[in-house]
N, C-alpha and C. Protein backbone atom coordinates (compact mmCIF):
# COMPACT_ATOMS: atom_id res chain seq x y z
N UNK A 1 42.28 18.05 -106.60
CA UNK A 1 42.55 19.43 -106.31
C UNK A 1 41.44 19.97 -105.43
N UNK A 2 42.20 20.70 -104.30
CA UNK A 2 41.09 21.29 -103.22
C UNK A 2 40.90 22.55 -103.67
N UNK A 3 39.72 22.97 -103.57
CA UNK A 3 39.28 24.15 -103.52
C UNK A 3 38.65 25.01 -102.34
N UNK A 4 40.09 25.93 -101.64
CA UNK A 4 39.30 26.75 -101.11
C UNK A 4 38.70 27.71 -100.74
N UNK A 5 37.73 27.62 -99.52
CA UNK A 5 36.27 28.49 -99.16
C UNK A 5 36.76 30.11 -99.39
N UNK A 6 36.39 30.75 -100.79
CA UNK A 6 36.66 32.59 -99.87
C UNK A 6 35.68 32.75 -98.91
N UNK A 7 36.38 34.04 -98.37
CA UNK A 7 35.26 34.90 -97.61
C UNK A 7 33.75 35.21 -98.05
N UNK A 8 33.49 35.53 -99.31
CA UNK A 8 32.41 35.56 -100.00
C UNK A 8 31.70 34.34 -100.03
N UNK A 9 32.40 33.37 -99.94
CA UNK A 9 31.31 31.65 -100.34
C UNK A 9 30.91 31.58 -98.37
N UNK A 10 31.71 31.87 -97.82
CA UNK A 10 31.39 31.35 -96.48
C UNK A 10 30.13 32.89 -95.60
N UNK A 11 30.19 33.99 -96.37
CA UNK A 11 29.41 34.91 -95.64
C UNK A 11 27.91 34.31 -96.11
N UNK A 12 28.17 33.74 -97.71
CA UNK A 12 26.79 33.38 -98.67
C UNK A 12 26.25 32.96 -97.38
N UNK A 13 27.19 30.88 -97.34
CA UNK A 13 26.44 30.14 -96.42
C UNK A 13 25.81 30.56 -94.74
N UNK A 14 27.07 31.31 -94.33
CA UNK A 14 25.98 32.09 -93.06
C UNK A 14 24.98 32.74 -93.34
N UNK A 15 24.70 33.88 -94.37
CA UNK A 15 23.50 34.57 -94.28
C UNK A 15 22.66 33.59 -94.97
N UNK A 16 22.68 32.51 -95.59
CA UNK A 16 21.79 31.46 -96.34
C UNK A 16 20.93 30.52 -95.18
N UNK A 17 22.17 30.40 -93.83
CA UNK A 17 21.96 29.17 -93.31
C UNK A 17 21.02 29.93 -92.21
N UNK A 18 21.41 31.59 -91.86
CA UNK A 18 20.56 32.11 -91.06
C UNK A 18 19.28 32.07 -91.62
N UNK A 19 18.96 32.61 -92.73
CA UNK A 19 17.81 32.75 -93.13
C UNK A 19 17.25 31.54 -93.55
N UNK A 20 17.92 30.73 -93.24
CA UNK A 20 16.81 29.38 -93.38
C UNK A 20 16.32 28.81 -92.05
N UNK A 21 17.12 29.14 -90.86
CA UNK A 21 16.70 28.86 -89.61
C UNK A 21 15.54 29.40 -89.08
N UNK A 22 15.96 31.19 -89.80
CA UNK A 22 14.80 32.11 -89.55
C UNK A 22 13.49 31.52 -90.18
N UNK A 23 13.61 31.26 -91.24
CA UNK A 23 12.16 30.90 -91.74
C UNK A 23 11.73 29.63 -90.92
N UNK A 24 12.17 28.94 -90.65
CA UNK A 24 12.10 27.50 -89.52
C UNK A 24 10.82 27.87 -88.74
N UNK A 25 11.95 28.93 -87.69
CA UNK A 25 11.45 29.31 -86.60
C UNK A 25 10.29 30.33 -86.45
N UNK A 26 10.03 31.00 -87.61
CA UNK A 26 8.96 31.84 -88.07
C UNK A 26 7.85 30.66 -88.26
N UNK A 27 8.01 29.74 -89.16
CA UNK A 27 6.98 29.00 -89.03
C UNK A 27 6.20 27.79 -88.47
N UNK A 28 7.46 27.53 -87.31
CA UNK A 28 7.20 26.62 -86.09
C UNK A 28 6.10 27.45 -84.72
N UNK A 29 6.70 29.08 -85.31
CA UNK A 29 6.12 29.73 -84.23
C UNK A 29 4.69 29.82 -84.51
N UNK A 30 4.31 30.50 -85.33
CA UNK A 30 2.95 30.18 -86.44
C UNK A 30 2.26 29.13 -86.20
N UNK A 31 3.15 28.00 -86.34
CA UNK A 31 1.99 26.72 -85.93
C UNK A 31 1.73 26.68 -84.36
N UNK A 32 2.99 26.61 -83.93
CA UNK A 32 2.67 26.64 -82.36
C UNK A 32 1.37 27.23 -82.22
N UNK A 33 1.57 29.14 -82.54
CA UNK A 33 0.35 29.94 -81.97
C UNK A 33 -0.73 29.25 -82.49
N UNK A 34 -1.11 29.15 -83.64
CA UNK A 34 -2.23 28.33 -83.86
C UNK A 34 -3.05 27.55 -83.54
N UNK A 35 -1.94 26.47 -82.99
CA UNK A 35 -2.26 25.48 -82.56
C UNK A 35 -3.31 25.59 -81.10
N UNK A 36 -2.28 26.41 -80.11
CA UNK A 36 -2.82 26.90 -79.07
C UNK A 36 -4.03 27.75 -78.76
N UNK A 37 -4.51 28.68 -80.22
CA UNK A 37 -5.25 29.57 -79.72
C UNK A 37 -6.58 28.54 -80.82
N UNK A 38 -6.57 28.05 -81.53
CA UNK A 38 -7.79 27.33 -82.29
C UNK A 38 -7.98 25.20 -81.41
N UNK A 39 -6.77 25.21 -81.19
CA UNK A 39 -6.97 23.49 -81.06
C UNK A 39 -6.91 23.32 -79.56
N UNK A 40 -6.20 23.68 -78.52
CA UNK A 40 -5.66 22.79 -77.13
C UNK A 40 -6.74 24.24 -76.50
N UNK A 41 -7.01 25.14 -76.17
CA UNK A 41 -7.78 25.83 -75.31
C UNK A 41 -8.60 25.52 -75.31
N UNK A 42 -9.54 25.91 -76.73
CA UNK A 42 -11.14 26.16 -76.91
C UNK A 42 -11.55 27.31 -76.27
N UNK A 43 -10.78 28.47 -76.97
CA UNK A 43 -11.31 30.17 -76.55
C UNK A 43 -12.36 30.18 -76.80
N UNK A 44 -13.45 29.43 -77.86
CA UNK A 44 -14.64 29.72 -78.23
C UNK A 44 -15.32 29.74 -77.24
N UNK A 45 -15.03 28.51 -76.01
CA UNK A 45 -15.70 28.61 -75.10
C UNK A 45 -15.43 29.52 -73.97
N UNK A 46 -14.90 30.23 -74.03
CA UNK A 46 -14.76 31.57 -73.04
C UNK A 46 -15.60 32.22 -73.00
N UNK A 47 -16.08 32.23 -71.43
CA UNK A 47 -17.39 33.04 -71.28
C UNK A 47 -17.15 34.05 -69.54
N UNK A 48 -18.34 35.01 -69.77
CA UNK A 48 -17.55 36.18 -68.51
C UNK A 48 -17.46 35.20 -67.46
N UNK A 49 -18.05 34.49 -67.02
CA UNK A 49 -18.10 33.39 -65.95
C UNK A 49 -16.65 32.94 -65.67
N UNK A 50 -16.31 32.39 -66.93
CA UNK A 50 -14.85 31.95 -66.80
C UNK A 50 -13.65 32.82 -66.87
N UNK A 51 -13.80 34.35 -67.09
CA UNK A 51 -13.15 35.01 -67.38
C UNK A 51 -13.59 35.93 -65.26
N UNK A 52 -14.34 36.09 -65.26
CA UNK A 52 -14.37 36.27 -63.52
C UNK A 52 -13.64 35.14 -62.87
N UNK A 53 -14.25 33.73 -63.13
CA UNK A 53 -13.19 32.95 -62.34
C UNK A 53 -11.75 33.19 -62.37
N UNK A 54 -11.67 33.53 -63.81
CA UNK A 54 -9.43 34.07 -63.48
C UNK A 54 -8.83 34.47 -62.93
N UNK A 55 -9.91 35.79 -62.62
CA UNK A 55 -9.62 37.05 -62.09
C UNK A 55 -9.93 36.29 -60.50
N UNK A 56 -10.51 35.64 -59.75
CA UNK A 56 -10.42 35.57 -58.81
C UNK A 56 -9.57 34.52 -58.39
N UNK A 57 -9.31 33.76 -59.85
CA UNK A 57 -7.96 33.04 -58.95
C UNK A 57 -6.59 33.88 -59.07
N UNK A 58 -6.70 34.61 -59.75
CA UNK A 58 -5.41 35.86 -59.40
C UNK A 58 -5.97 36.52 -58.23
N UNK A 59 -6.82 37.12 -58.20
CA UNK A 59 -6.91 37.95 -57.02
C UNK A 59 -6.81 37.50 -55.46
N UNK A 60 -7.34 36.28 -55.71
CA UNK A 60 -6.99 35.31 -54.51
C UNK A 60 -5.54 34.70 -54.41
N UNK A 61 -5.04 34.85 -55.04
CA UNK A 61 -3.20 34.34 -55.55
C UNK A 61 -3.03 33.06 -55.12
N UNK A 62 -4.21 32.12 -55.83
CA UNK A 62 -4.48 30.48 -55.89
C UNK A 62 -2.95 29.99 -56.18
N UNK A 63 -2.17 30.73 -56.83
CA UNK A 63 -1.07 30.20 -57.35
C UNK A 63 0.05 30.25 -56.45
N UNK A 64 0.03 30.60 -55.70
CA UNK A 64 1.00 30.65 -54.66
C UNK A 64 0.94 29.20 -53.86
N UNK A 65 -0.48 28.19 -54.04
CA UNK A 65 -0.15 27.34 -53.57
C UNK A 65 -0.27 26.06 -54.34
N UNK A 66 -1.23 26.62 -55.37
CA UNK A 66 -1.75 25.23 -56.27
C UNK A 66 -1.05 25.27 -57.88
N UNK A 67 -0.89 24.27 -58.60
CA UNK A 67 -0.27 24.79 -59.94
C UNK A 67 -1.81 24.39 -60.38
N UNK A 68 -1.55 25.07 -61.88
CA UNK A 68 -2.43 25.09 -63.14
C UNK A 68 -1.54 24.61 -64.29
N UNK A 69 -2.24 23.06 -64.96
CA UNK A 69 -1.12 22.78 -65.87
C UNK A 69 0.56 22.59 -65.71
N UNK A 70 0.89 22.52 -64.36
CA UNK A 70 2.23 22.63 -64.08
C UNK A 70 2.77 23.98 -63.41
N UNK A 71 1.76 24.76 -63.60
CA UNK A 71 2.76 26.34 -63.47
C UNK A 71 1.57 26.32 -62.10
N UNK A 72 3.10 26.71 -60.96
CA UNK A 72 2.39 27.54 -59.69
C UNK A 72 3.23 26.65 -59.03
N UNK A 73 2.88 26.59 -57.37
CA UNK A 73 3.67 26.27 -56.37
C UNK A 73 3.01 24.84 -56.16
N UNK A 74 4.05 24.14 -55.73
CA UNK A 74 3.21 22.71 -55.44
C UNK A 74 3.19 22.54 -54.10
N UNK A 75 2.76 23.08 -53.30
CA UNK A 75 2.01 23.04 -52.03
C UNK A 75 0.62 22.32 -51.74
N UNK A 76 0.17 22.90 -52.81
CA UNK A 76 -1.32 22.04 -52.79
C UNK A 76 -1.80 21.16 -53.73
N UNK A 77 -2.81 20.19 -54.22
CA UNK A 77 -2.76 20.00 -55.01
C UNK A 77 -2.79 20.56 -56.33
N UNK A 78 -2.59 19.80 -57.60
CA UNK A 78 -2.71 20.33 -59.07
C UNK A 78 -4.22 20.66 -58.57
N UNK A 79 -4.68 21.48 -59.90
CA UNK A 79 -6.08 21.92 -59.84
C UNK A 79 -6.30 21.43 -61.69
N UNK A 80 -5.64 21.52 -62.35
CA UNK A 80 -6.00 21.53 -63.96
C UNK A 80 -6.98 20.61 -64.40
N UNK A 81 -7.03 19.32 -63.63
CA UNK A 81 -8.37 18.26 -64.07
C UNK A 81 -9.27 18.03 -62.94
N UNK A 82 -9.25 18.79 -61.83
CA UNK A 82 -9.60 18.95 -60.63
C UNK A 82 -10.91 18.44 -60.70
N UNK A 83 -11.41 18.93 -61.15
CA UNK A 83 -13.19 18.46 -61.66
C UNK A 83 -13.57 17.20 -62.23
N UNK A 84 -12.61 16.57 -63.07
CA UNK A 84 -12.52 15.56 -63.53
C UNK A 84 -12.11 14.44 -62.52
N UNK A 85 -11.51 14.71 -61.71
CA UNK A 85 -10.90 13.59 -60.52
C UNK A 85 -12.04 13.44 -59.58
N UNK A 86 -12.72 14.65 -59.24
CA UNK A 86 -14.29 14.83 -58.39
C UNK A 86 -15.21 14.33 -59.35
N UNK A 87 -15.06 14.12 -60.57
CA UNK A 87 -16.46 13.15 -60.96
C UNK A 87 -17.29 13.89 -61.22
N UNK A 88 -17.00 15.46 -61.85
CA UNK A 88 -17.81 16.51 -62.59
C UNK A 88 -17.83 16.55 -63.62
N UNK A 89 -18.82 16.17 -64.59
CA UNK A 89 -18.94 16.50 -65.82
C UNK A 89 -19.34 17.76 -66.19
N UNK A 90 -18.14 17.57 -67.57
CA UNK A 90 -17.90 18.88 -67.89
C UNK A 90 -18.71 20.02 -68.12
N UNK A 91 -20.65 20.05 -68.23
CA UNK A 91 -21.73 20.62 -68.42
C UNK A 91 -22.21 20.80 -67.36
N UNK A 92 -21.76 20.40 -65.80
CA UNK A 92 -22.31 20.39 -64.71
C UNK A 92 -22.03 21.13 -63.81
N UNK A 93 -22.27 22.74 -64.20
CA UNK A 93 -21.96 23.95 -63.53
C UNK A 93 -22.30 24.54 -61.77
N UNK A 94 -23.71 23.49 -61.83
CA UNK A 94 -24.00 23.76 -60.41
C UNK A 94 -23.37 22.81 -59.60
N UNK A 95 -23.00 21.65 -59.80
CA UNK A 95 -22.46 20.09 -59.44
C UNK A 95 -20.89 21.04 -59.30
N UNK A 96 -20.40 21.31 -59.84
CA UNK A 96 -19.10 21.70 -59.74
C UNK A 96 -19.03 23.00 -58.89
N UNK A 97 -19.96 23.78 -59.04
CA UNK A 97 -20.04 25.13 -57.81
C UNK A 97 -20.24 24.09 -56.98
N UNK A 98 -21.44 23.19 -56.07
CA UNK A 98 -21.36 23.09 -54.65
C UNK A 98 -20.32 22.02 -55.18
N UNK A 99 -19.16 21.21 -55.19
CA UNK A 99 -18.20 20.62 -54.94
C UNK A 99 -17.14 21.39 -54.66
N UNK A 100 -16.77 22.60 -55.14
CA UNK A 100 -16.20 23.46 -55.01
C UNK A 100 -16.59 24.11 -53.74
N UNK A 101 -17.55 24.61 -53.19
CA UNK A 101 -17.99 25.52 -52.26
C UNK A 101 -17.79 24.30 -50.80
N UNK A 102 -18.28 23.20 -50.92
CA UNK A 102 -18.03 22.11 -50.26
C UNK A 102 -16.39 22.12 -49.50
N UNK A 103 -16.13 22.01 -50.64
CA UNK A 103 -14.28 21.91 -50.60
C UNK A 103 -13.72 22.76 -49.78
N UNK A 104 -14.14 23.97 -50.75
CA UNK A 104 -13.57 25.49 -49.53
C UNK A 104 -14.13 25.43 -48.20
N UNK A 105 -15.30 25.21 -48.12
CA UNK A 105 -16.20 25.71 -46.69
C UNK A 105 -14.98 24.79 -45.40
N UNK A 106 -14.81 23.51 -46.06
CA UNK A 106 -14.50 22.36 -45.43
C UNK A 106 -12.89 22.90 -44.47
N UNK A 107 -12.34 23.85 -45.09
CA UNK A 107 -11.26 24.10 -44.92
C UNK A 107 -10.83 25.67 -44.11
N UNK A 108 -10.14 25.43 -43.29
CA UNK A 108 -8.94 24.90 -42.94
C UNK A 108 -9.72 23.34 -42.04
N UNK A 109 -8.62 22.76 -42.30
CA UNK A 109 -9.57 21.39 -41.41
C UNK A 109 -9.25 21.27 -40.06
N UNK A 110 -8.29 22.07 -39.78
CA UNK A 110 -7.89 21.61 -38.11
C UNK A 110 -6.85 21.20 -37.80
N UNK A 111 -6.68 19.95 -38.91
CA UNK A 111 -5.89 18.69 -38.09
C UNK A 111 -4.64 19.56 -38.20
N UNK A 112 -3.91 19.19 -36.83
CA UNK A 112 -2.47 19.74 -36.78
C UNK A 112 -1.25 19.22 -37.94
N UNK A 113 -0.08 19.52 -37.96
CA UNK A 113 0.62 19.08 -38.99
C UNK A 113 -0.02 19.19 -40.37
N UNK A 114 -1.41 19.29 -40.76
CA UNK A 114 -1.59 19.40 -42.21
C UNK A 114 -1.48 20.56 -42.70
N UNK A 115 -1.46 20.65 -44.04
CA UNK A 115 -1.32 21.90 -45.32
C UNK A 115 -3.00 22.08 -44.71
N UNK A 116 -2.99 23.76 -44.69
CA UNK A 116 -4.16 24.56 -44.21
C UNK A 116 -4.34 25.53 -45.23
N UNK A 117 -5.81 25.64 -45.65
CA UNK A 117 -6.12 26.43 -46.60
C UNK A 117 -7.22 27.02 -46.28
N UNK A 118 -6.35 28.83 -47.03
CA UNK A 118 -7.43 29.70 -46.01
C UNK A 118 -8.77 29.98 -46.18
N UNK A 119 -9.67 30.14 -45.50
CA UNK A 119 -10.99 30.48 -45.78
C UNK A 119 -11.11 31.85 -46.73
N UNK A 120 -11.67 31.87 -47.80
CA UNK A 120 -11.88 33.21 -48.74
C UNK A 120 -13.30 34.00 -48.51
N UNK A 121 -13.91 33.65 -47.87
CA UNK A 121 -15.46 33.99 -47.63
C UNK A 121 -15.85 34.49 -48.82
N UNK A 122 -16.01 33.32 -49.76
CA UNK A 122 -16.41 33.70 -51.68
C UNK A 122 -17.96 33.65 -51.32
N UNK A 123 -18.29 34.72 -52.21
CA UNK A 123 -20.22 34.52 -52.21
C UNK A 123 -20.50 33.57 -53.38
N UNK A 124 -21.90 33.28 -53.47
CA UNK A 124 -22.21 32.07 -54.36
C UNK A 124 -21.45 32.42 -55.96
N UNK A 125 -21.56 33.34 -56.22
CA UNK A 125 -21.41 33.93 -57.63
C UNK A 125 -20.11 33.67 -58.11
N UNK A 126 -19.01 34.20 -56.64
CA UNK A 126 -17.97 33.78 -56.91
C UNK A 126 -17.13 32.31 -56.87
N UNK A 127 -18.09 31.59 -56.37
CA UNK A 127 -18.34 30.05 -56.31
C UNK A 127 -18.05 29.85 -57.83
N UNK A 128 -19.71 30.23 -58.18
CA UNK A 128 -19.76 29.70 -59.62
C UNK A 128 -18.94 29.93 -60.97
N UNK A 129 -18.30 31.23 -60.40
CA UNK A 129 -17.03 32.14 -61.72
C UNK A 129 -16.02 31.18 -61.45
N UNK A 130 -15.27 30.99 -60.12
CA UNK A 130 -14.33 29.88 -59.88
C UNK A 130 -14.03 28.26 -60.60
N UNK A 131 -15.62 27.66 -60.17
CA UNK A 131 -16.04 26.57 -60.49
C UNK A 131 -16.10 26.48 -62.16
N UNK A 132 -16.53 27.47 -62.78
CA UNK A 132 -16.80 27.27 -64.06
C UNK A 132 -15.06 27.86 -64.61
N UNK A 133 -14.06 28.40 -64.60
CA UNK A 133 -13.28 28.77 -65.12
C UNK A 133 -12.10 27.26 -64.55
N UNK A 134 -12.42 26.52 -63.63
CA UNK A 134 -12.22 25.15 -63.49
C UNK A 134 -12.45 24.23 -63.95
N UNK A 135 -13.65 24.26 -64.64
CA UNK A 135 -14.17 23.63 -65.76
C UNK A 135 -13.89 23.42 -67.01
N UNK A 136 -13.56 25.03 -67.36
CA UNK A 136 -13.01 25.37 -67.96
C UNK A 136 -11.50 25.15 -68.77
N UNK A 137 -10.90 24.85 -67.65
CA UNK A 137 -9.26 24.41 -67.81
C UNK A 137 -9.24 22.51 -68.06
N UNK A 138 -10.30 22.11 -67.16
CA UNK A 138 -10.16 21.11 -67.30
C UNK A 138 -10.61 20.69 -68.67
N UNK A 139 -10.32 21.41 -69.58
CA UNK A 139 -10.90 20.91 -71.53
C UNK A 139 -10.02 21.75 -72.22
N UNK A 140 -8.38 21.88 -71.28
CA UNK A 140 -7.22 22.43 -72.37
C UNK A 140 -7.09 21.07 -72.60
N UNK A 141 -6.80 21.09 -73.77
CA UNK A 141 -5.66 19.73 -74.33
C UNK A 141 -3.98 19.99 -73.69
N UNK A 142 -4.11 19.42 -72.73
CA UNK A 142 -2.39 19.34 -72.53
C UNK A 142 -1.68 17.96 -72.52
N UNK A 143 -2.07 17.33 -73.65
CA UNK A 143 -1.66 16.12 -74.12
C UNK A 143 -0.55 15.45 -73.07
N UNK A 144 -1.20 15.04 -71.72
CA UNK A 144 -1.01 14.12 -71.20
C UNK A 144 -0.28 15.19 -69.63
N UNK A 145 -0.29 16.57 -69.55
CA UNK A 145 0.81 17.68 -69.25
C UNK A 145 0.17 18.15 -68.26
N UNK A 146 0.06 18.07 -66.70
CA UNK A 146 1.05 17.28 -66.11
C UNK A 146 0.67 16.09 -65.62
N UNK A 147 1.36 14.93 -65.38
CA UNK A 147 0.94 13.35 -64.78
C UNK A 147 -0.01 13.77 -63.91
N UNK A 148 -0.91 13.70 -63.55
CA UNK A 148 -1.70 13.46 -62.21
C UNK A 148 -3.24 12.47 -62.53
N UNK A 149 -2.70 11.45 -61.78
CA UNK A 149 -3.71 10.37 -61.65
C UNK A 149 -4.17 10.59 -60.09
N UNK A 150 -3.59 10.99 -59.20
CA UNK A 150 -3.91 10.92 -57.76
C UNK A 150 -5.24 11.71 -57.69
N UNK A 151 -5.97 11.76 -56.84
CA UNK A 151 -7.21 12.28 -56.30
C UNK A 151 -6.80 13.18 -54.98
């Protein structure tokens, strides 16, 4: 003998099955944030240095040509381990300002047909806010996010 579903047994299981999704997703979200703001950044290490460098890669609208982590235009290269591919260790703030200042000065290069990048006429300071908020990124954990082995 079949027994069947009323309206009442089947509203139970929807509002049962919602509120079990809800709690899911309440506490997937929870870990997520967590995860992100204590484990893969390292906000501890946020300092005005790196917090000027942001601001001047927004203000300079770096993103219009380079991505960070995946996000931005791929015109130029990634920048997210940028420092790491140049052979900067991660404590090596002045090593990474003149590699950086190097880089920029160097550019636009001339050669016809290439991707040209514009001169910013950054003063040293803003060298070093740049360089260090580069540094900076390069010690998110983005567990493996995005491929770039190229130099």
């Amino acid at each position: 003998m079949r027994e069947t579903m009323t309206k009442s047994m089947a509203r139970n299981i929807f509002y049962g099955g919602s509120l079990f999704f809800i709690a899911i997703f309440l506490g997937l979200s929870a870990q997520s944030h967590r995860y992100i703001t204590t484990t893969s950044t390292h906000a501890e290490t946020l300092t005005p240095s790196v917090v000027a460098g942001k601001r001047i890669w927004e203000q300079k609208a770096c993103i219009d040509c380079h991505t960070i982590i995946g996000e931005g235009a791929y015109f130029a290269p990634e920048l997210s381990n940028v420092m790491t591919r140049w052979g900067i260790e991660p404590g090596d703030h002045a090593g990474a300002k003149d590699a950086l200042a190097a880089w920029m000065g160097a550019m636009p290069s001339g050669v016809e047909g290439r991707r040209q990048m514009p001169h910013f006429n950054l003063t040293d300071e803003q060298y070093q806010n740049l360089a260090d908020f580069l540094l900076w990124v390069d010690t998110i954990d983005t567990q493996g996010w995005p491929p770039n082995d190229a130099g």
